[in-house]
Protein backbone atom coordinates (compact mmCIF):
# COMPACT_ATOMS: atom_id res chain seq x y z
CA UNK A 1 9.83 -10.69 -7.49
CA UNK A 2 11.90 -7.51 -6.55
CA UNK A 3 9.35 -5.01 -5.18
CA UNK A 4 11.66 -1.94 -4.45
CA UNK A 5 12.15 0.87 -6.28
CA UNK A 6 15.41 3.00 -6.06
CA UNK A 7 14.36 6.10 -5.77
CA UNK A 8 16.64 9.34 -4.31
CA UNK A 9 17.26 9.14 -0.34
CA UNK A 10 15.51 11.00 2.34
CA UNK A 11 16.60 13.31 5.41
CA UNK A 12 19.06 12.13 8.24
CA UNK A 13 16.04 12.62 10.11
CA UNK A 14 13.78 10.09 8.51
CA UNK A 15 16.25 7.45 8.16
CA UNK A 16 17.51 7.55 12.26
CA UNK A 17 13.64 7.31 13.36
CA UNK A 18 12.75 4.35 10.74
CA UNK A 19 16.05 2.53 11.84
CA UNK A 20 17.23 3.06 15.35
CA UNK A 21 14.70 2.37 18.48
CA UNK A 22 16.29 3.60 21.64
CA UNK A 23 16.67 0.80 24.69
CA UNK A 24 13.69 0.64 26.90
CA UNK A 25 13.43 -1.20 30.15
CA UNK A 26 10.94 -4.20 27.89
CA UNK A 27 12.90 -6.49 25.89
CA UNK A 28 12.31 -10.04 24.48
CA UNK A 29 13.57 -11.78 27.22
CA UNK A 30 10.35 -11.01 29.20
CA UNK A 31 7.97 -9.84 26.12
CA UNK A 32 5.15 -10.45 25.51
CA UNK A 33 3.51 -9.96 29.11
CA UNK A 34 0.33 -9.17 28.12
CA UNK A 35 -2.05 -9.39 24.69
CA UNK A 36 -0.47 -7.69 22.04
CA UNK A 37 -3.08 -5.15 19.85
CA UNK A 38 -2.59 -4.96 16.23
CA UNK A 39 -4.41 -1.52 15.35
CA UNK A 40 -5.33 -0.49 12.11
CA UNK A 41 -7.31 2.58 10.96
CA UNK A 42 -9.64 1.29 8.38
CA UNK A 43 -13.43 -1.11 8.71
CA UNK A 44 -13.62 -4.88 9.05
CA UNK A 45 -13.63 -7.01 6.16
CA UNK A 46 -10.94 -4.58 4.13
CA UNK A 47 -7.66 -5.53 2.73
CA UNK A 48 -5.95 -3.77 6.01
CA UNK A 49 -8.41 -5.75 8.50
CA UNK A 50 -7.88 -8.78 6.65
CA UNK A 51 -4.19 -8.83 7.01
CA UNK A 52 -4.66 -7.69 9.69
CA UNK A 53 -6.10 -10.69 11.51
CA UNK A 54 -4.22 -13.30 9.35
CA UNK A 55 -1.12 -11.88 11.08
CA UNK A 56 -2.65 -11.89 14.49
CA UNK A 57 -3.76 -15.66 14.13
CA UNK A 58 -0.13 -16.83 13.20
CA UNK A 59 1.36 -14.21 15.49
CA UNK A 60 -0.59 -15.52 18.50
CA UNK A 61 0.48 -19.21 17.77
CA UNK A 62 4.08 -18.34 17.51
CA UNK A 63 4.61 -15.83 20.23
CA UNK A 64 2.61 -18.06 23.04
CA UNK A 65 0.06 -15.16 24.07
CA UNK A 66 -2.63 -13.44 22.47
CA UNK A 67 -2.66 -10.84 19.49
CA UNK A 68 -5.83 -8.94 18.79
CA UNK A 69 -6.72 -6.92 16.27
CA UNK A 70 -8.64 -3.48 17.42
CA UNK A 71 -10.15 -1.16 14.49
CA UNK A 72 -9.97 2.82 14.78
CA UNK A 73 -11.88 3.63 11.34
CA UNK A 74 -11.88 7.26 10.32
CA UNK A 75 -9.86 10.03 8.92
CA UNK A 76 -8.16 7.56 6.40
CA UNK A 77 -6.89 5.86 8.83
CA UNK A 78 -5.12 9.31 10.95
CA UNK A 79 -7.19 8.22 13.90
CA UNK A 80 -5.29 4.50 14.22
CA UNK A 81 -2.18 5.85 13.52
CA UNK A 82 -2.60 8.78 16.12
CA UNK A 83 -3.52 6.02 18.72
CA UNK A 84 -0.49 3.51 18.26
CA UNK A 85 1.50 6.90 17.93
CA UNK A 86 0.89 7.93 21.71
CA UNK A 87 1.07 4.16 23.03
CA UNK A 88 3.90 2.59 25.21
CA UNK A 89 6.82 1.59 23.29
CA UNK A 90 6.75 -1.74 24.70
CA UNK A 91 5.97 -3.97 21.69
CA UNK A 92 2.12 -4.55 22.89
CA UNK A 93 0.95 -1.77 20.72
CA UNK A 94 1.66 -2.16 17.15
CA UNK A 95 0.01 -0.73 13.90
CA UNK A 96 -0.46 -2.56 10.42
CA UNK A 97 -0.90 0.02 7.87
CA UNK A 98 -1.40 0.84 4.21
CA UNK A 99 1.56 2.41 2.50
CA UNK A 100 -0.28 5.76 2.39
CA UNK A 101 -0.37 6.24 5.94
CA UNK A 102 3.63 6.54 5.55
CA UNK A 103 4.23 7.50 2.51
CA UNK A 104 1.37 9.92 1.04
CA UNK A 105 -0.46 11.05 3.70
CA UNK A 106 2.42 13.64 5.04
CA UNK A 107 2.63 15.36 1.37
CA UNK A 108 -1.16 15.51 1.69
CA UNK A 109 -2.32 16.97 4.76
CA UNK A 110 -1.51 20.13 6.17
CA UNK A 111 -1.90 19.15 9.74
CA UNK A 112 -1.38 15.82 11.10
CA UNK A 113 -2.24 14.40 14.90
CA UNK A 114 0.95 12.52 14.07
CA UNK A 115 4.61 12.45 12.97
CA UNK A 116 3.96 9.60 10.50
CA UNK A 117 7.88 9.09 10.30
CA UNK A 118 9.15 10.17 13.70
CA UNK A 119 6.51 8.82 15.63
CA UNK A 120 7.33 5.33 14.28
CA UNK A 121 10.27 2.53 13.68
CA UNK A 122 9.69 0.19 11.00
CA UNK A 123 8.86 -4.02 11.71
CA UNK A 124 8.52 -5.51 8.62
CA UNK A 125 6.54 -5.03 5.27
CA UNK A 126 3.57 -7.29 4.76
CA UNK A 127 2.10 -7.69 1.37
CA UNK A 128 1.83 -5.89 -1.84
CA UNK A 129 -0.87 -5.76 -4.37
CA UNK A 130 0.09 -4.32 -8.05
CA UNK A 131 -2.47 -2.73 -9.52
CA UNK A 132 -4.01 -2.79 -13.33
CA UNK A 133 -4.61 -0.13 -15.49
CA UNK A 134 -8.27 -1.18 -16.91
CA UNK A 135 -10.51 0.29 -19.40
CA UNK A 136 -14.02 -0.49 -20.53
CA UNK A 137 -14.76 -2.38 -23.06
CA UNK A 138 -16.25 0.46 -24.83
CA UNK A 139 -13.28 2.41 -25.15
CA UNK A 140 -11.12 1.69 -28.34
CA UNK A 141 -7.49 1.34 -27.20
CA UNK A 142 -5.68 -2.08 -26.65
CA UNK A 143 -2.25 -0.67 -25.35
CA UNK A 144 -0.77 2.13 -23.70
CA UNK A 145 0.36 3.64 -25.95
CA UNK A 146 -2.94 3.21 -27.68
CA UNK A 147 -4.22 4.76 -24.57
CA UNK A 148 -1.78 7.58 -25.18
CA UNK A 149 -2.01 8.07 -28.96
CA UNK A 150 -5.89 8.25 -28.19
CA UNK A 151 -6.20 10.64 -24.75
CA UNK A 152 -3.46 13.38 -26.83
CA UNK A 153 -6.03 13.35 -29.09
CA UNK A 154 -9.16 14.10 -26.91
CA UNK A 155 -7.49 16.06 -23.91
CA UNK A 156 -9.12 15.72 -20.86
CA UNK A 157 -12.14 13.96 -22.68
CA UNK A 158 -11.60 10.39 -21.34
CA UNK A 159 -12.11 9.73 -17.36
CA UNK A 160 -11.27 7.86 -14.56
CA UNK A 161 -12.38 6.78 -11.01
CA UNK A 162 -10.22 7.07 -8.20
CA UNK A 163 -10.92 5.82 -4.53
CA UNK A 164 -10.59 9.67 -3.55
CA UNK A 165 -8.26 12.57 -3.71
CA UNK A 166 -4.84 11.43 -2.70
CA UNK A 167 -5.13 7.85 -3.20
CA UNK A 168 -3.05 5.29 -5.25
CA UNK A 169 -5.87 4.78 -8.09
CA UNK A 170 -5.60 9.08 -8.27
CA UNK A 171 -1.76 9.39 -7.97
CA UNK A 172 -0.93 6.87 -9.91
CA UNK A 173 -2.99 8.04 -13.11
CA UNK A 174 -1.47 11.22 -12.22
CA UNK A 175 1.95 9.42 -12.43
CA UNK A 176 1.48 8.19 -16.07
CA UNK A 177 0.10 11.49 -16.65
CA UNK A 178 3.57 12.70 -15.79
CA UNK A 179 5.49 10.11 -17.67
CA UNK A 180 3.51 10.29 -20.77
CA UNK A 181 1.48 13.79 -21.04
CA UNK A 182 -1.53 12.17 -21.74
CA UNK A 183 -4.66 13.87 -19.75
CA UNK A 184 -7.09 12.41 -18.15
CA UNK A 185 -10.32 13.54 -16.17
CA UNK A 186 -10.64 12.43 -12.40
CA UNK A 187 -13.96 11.30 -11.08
CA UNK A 188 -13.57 10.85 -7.08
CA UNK A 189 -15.49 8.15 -5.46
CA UNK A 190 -15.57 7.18 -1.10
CA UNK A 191 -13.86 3.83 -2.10
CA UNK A 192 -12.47 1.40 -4.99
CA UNK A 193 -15.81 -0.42 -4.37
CA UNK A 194 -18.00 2.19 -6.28
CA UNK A 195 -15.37 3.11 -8.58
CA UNK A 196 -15.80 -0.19 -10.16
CA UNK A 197 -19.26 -0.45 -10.26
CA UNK A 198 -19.50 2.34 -12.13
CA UNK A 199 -16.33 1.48 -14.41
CA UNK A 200 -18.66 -1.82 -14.98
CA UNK A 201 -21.41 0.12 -16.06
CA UNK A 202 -19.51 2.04 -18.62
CA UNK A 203 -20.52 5.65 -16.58
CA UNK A 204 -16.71 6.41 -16.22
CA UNK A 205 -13.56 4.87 -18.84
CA UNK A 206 -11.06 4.18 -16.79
CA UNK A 207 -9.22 3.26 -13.49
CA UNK A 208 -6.16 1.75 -12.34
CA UNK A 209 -7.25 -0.48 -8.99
CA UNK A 210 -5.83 -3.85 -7.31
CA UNK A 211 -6.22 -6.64 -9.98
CA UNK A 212 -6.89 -8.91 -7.02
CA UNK A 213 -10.49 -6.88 -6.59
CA UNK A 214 -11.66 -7.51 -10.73
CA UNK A 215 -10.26 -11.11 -11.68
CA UNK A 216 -13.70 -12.31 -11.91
CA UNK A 217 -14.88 -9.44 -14.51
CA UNK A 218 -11.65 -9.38 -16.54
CA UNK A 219 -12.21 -13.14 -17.28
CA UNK A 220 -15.99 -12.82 -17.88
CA UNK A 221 -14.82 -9.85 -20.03
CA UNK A 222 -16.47 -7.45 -18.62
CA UNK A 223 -13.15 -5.19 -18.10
CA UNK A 224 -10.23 -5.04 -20.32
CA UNK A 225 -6.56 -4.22 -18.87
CA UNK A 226 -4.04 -2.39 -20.32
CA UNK A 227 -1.00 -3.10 -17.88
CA UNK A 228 0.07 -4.31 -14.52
CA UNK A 229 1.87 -1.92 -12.48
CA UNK A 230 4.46 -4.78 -11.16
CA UNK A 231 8.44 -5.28 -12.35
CA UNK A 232 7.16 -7.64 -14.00
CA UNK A 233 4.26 -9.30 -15.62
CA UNK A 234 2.52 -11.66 -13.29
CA UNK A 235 2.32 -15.61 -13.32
CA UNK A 236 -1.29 -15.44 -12.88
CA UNK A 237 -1.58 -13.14 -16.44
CA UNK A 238 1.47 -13.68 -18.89
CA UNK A 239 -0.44 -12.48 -21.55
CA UNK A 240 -0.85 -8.96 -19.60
CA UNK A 241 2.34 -6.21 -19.94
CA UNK A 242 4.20 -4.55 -17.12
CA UNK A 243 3.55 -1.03 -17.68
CA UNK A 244 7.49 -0.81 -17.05
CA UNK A 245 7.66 -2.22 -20.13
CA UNK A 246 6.51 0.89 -21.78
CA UNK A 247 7.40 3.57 -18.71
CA UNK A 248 10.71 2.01 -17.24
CA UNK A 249 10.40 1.68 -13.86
CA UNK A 250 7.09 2.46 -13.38
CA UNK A 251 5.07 0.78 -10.61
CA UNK A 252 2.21 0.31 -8.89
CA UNK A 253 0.45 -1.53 -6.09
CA UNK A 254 -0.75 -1.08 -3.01
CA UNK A 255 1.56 -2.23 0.17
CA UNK A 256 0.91 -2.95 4.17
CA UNK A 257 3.26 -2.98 7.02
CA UNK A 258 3.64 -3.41 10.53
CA UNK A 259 5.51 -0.72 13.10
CA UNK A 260 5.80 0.09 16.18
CA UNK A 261 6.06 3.21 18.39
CA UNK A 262 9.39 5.16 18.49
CA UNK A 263 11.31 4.11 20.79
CA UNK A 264 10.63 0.45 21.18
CA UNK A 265 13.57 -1.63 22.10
CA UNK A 266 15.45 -3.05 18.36
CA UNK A 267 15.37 -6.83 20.00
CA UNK A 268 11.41 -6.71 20.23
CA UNK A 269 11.43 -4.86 16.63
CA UNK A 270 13.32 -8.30 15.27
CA UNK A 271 11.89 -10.99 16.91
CA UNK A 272 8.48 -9.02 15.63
CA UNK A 273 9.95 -9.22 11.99
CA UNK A 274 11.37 -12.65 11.97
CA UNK A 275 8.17 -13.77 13.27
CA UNK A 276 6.60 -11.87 10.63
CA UNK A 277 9.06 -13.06 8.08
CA UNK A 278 8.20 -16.64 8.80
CA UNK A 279 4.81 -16.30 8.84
CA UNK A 280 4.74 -14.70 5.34
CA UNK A 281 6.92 -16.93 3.80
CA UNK A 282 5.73 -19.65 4.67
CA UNK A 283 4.76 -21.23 0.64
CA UNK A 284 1.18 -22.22 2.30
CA UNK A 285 0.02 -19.36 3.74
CA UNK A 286 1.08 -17.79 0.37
CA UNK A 287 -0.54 -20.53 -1.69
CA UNK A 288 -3.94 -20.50 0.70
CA UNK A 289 -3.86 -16.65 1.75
CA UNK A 290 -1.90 -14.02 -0.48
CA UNK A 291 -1.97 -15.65 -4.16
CA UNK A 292 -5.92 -15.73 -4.35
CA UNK A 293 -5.76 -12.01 -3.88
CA UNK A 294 -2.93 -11.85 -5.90
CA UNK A 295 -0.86 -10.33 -3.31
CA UNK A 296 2.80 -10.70 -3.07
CA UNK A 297 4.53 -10.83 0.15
CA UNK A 298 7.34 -8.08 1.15
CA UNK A 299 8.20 -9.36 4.77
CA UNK A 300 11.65 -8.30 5.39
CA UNK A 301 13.75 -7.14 7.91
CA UNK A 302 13.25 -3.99 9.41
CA UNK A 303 16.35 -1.97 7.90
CA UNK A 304 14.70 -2.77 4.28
CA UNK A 305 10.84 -1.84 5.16
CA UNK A 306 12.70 0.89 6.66
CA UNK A 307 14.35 1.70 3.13
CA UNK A 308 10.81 1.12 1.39
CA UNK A 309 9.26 3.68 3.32
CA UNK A 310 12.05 6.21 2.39
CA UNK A 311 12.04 5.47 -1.58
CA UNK A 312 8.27 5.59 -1.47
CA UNK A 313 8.33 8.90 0.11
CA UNK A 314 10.13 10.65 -1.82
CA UNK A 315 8.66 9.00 -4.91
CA UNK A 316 5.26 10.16 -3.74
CA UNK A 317 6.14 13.41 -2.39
CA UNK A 318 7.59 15.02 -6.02
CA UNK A 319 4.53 13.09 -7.86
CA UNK A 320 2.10 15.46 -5.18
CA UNK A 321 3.98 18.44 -5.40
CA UNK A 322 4.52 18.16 -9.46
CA UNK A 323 0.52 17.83 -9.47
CA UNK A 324 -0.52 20.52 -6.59
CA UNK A 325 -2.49 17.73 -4.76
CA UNK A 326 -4.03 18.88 -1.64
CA UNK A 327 -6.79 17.45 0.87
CA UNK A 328 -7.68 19.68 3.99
């Protein structure tokens, strides 16, 4: 499954921090010397912190010394980010990410603790989870362009939850807002969690949210969905369309990485990555970790995560500009 999108390039600037990692006196010859710490800026038991430690545990059996994962929750994850930002560049800090910590957060926020691009050379991507545009039962439309025909009709009168200003289940509505000119009404929630509840209980219409976090209620029927924001439609749900079937190229899903600080020497960045590589594709952690959650692994080498980041950015910075979306 082909994951990247090709979207217009970025600055010179961007693309020689993502790529290049000046020599430092550390290199794999004599790394690791010490644990490595895997920091992340979100709570246990999320999709972040549970990728999080899958990674360590394989990491800490192939590299011969011990990976530990240390959470910085808060600020939507600025105050992890800020952390690995400032650390040595010797390859026993790293951070694993979500894709808005690169990609949307910059276009967001005024004023950052961190350069989320400069500050930071790409490892490897990690996994991806496409997301699916569901409705409640309740609401009449079978198809997106159902959905369309039927939100022209009632501007603004039909709703959905996001997981809060600025994330993917808001920019991505906002996204097929773009491509269609349907409108819809936001409702904000403090997490996908409540979102769905409340999607479940029919008190808001819509939402587009990892399919990996409602299997069980689309198969009882409780939820309905519309699309699946992946290439292609999944092996897990033939029956359900791509929404690039109806809005070429259109995707979405939520991705993770791992990166380093700046300036960590390029022969740590690839053994991290072919480690990270192996790990990922290996077809039974796939079968026994990623394809319960429905998540597709993107481990690659650094140069393409690198390349992800920049299409991404750009994607995500014209989509937030477009819509004037702001937090402060």
């Amino acid at each position: 499954m082909h994951w990247i999108p090709a979207y217009a390039g970025m600055t010179i600037c961007l693309a020689n921090s993502l790529f290049s990692s000046p020599a430092h006196a550390q290199s794999k010859d004599n790394w690791p010397t010490r644990p490595i710490r895997l920091v992340h800026g979100f709570i246990s038991g999320g999709s972040v912190d549970i990728t999080a430690r899958l990674l360590a545990a394989h990491l800490t059996e192939s590299l011969g010394q011990q990976v530990i994962v240390e959470n910085r929750p808060a600020g939507a994850g600025h105050i992890g980010m800020d952390f690995v930002a400032k650390a040595a560049p010797d390859g026993h800090t790293l951070v694993v990410a979500a894709d808005a910590s690169f990609v949307v957060n910059p276009h967001l926020y005024s004023k950052l603790s961190y350069d989320p691009i400069n500050d930071f050379v790409a490892v490897s991507g990690l996994g991806i989870s496409p997301q699916a545009l569901l409705l409640h039962p309740s609401v009449p439309p079978n198809t997106l362009s159902e959905l369309v025909a039927y939100a022209k009709a009632r501007p603004g009168e039909l709703n959905y939850g996001t997981f809060g200003v600025g994330t993917s289940g808001h920019l991505n509505i906002i996204a097929i807002e773009s491509e269609t000119g349907a409108k819809f009404a936001p409702v904000h929630y403090r997490g996908a969690a409540p979102a769905i509840t409340d999607l479940l209980g029919g008190h808001i219409q819509m939402m587009i949210v990892a399919i990996g976090l409602v299997q069980q209620n689309l198969q009882a029927g409780k939820l309905k969905a519309l699309g699946i924001g992946s290439s292609a439609r999944l092996p897990q749900y033939p029956d359900l369309p791509a929404i690039a079937e109806s809005l070429p190229g259109f995707l979405a899903g939520s991705w993770y990485g791992l990166a380093a600080p700046a300036g960590t020497p390029r022969d740590i960045v690839d053994r991290l990555s072919a480690e990270t590589q192996k790990i990922f594709g290996d077809p039974e952690f796939r079968d026994k970790f990623l394809a319960p959650a429905v998540t597709f692994s993107i481990a690659s080498p650094p140069d393409q995560f690198a390349a992800r980041i920049r299409a991404d950015f750009a994607k995500w910075g014209k989509v937030i500009k477009d819509a004037g979306v702001k937090v402060e």
